[in-house]
Protein backbone atom coordinates (compact mmCIF):
# COMPACT_ATOMS: atom_id res chain seq x y z
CA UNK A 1 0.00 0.00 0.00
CA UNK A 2 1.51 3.40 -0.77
CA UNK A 3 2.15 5.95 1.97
CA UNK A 4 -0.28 8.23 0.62
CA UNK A 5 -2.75 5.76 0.95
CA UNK A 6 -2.02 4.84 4.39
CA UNK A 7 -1.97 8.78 5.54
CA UNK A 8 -5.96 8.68 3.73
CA UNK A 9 -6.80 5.43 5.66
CA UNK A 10 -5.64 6.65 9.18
CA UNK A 11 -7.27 9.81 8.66
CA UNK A 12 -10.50 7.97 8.08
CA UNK A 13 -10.20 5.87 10.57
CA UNK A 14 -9.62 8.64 13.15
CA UNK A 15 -12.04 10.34 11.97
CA UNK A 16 -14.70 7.63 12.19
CA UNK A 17 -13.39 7.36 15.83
CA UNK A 18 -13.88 10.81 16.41
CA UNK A 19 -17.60 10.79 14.47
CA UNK A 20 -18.12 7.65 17.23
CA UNK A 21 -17.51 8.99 20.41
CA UNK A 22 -19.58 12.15 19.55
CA UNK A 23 -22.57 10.14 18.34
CA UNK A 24 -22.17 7.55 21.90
CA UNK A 25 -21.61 11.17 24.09
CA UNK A 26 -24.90 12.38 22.46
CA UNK A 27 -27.02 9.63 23.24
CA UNK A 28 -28.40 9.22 26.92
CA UNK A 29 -27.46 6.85 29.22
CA UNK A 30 -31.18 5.10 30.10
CA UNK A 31 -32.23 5.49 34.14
CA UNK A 32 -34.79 2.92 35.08
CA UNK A 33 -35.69 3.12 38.85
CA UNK A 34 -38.62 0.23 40.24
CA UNK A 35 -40.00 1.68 43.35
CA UNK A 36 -39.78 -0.69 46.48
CA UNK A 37 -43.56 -0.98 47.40
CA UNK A 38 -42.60 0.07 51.13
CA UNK A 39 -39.79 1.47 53.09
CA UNK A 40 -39.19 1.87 57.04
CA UNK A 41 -37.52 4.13 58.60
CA UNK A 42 -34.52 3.11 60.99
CA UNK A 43 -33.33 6.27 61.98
CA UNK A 44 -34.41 9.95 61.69
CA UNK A 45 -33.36 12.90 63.03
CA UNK A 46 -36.22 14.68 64.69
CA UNK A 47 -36.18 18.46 65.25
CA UNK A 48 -39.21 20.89 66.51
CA UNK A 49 -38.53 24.28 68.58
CA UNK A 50 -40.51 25.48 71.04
CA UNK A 51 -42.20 22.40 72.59
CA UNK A 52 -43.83 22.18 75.63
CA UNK A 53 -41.43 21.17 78.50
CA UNK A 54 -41.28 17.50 79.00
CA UNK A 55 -42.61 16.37 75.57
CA UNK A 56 -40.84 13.96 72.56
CA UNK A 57 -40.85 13.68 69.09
CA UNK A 58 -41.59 10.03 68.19
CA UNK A 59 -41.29 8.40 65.20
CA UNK A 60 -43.47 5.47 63.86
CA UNK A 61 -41.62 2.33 62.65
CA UNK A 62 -44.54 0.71 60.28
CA UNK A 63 -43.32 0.83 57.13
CA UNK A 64 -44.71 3.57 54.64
CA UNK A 65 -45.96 2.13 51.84
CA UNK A 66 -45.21 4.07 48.32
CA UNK A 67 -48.15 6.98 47.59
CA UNK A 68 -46.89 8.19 44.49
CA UNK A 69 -44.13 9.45 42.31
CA UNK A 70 -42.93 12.72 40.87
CA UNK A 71 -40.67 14.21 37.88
CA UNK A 72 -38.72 17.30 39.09
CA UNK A 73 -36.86 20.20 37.76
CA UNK A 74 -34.03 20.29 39.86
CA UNK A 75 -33.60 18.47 43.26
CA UNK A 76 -37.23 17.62 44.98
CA UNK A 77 -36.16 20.34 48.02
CA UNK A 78 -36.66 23.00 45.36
CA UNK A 79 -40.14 21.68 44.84
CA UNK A 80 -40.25 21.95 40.67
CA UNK A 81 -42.60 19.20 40.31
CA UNK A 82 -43.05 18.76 36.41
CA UNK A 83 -46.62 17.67 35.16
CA UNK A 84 -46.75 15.12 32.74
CA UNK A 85 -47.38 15.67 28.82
CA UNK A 86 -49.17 12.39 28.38
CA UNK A 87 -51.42 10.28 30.72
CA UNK A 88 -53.18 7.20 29.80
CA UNK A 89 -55.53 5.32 32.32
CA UNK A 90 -56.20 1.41 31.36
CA UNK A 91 -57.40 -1.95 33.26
CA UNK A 92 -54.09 -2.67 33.84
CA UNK A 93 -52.63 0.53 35.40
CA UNK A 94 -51.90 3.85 34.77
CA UNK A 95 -48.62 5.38 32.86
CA UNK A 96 -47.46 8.91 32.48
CA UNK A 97 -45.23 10.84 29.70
CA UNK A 98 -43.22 13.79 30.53
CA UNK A 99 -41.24 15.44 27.85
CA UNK A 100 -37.90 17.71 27.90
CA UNK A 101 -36.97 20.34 25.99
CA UNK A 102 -35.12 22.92 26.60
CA UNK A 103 -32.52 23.79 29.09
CA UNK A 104 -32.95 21.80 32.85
CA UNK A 105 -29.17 23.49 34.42
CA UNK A 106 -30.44 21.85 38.10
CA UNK A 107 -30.65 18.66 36.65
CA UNK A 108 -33.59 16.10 35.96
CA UNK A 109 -34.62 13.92 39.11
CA UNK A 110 -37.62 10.62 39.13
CA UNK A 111 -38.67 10.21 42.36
CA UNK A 112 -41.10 7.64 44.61
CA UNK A 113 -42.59 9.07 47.41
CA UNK A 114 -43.68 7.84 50.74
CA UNK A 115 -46.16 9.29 53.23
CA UNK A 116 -47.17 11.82 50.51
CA UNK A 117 -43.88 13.08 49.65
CA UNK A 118 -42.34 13.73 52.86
CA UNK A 119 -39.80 10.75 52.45
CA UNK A 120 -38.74 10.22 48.79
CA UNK A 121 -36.27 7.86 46.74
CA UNK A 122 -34.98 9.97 44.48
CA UNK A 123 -32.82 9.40 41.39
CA UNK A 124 -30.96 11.46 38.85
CA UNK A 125 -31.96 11.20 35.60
CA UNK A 126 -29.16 11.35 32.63
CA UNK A 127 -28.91 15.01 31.39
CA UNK A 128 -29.24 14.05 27.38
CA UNK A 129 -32.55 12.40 28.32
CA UNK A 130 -35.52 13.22 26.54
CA UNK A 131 -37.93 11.52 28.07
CA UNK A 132 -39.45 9.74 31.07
CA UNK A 133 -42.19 7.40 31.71
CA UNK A 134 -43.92 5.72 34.81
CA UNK A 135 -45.84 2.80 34.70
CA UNK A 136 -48.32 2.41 37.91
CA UNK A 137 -50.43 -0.17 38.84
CA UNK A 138 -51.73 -1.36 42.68
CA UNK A 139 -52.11 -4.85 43.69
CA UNK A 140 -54.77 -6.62 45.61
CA UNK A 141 -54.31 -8.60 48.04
CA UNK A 142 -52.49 -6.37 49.96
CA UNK A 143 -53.34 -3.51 48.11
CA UNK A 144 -50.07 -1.74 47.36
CA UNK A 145 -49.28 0.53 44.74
CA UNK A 146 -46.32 -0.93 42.30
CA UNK A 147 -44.59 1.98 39.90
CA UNK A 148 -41.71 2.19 37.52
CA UNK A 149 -39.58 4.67 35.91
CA UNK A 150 -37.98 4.72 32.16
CA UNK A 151 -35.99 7.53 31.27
CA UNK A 152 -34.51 7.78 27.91
C-alpha cells in the first residue's frame, strides 16, 4: 500500500473514531428506577422548637408504603414538580409521559414518594434524556401501589 494511501486510511479511521464517540456522548445513558412498594424508617433525626417542656418527638416504625411518584426540575427540596405531557388510564394501570426540551441546568430527578412526599427515593436522571415514563399499577391482596420509571 503506498504511503499516501495509508496517511488517507488513518485519517479515516480517526475520523470515524472521532464521528463515534460524539454520536455515543450524544445519546443518553437510560435510568430505570422500580420503586420498592414500602420502606421503614430506621433512623431519623427529629427536630421541633418550642415544645412544651417535658414532651418527645416520636417516630413510627410501620413501614410507609409508596403513595406516588414525581418528575422534578431540579432536586425535589426546590419543589419543581413537572406535570406530565401524556397520561393514559387502562385496566391494567396507569402510565405517564413527561417530555424535555429545553434547558434543565439543576438537573432532571424521578422520584417515589412515601407518606405523601415527605420521604422520597430519588434518582438522577441522565442530562441528554428526553424523556421519562412511569408505569403504575396497585395490587390486591395487599393492596399496594407498584410503579416504575424509564428515562430515555
Amino acid at each position: 500500500m503506498p504511503i499516501g494511501s495509508r496517511r488517507i486510511s488513518c485519517a479515516i479511521l480517526t475520523s470515524m473514531a472521532l464521528f463515534t464517540q460524539a454520536s455515543l456522548a450524544a445519546t443518553p445513558s437510560p435510568t430505570a428506577l422500580a420503586c420498592p412498594a414500602s420502606i421503614q424508617l430506621s433512623s431519623a433525626h427529629l427536630e421541633a422548637s418550642g415544645l412544651p417542656t417535658g414532651t418527645t418527638l416520636s417516630v413510627d416504625r410501620t413501614p410507609l408504603p409508596l403513595s406516588g411518584s414525581n418528575v422534578f426540575s431540579g432536586p425535589p427540596e426546590q419543589a419543581g414538580a413537572l406535570m406530565p405531557t401524556a397520561t393514559t388510564k387502562g385496566k391494567g394501570g396507569n402510565r405517564a409521559v413527561w417530555e424535555f426540551e429545553g434547558s434543565y441546568p439543576e438537573g432532571k430527578f424521578i422520584s417515589c414518594d412515601y407518606a405523601g412526599g415527605t420521604v422520597r427515593v430519588v434518582r438522577r436522571v441522565d442530562d441528554a434524556a428526553k424523556r421519562c415514563t412511569s408505569t403504575s399499577s396497585t395490587t390486591k391482596n395487599p393492596p399496594a401501589l407498584q410503579t416504575q420509571f424509564q428515562c430515555e
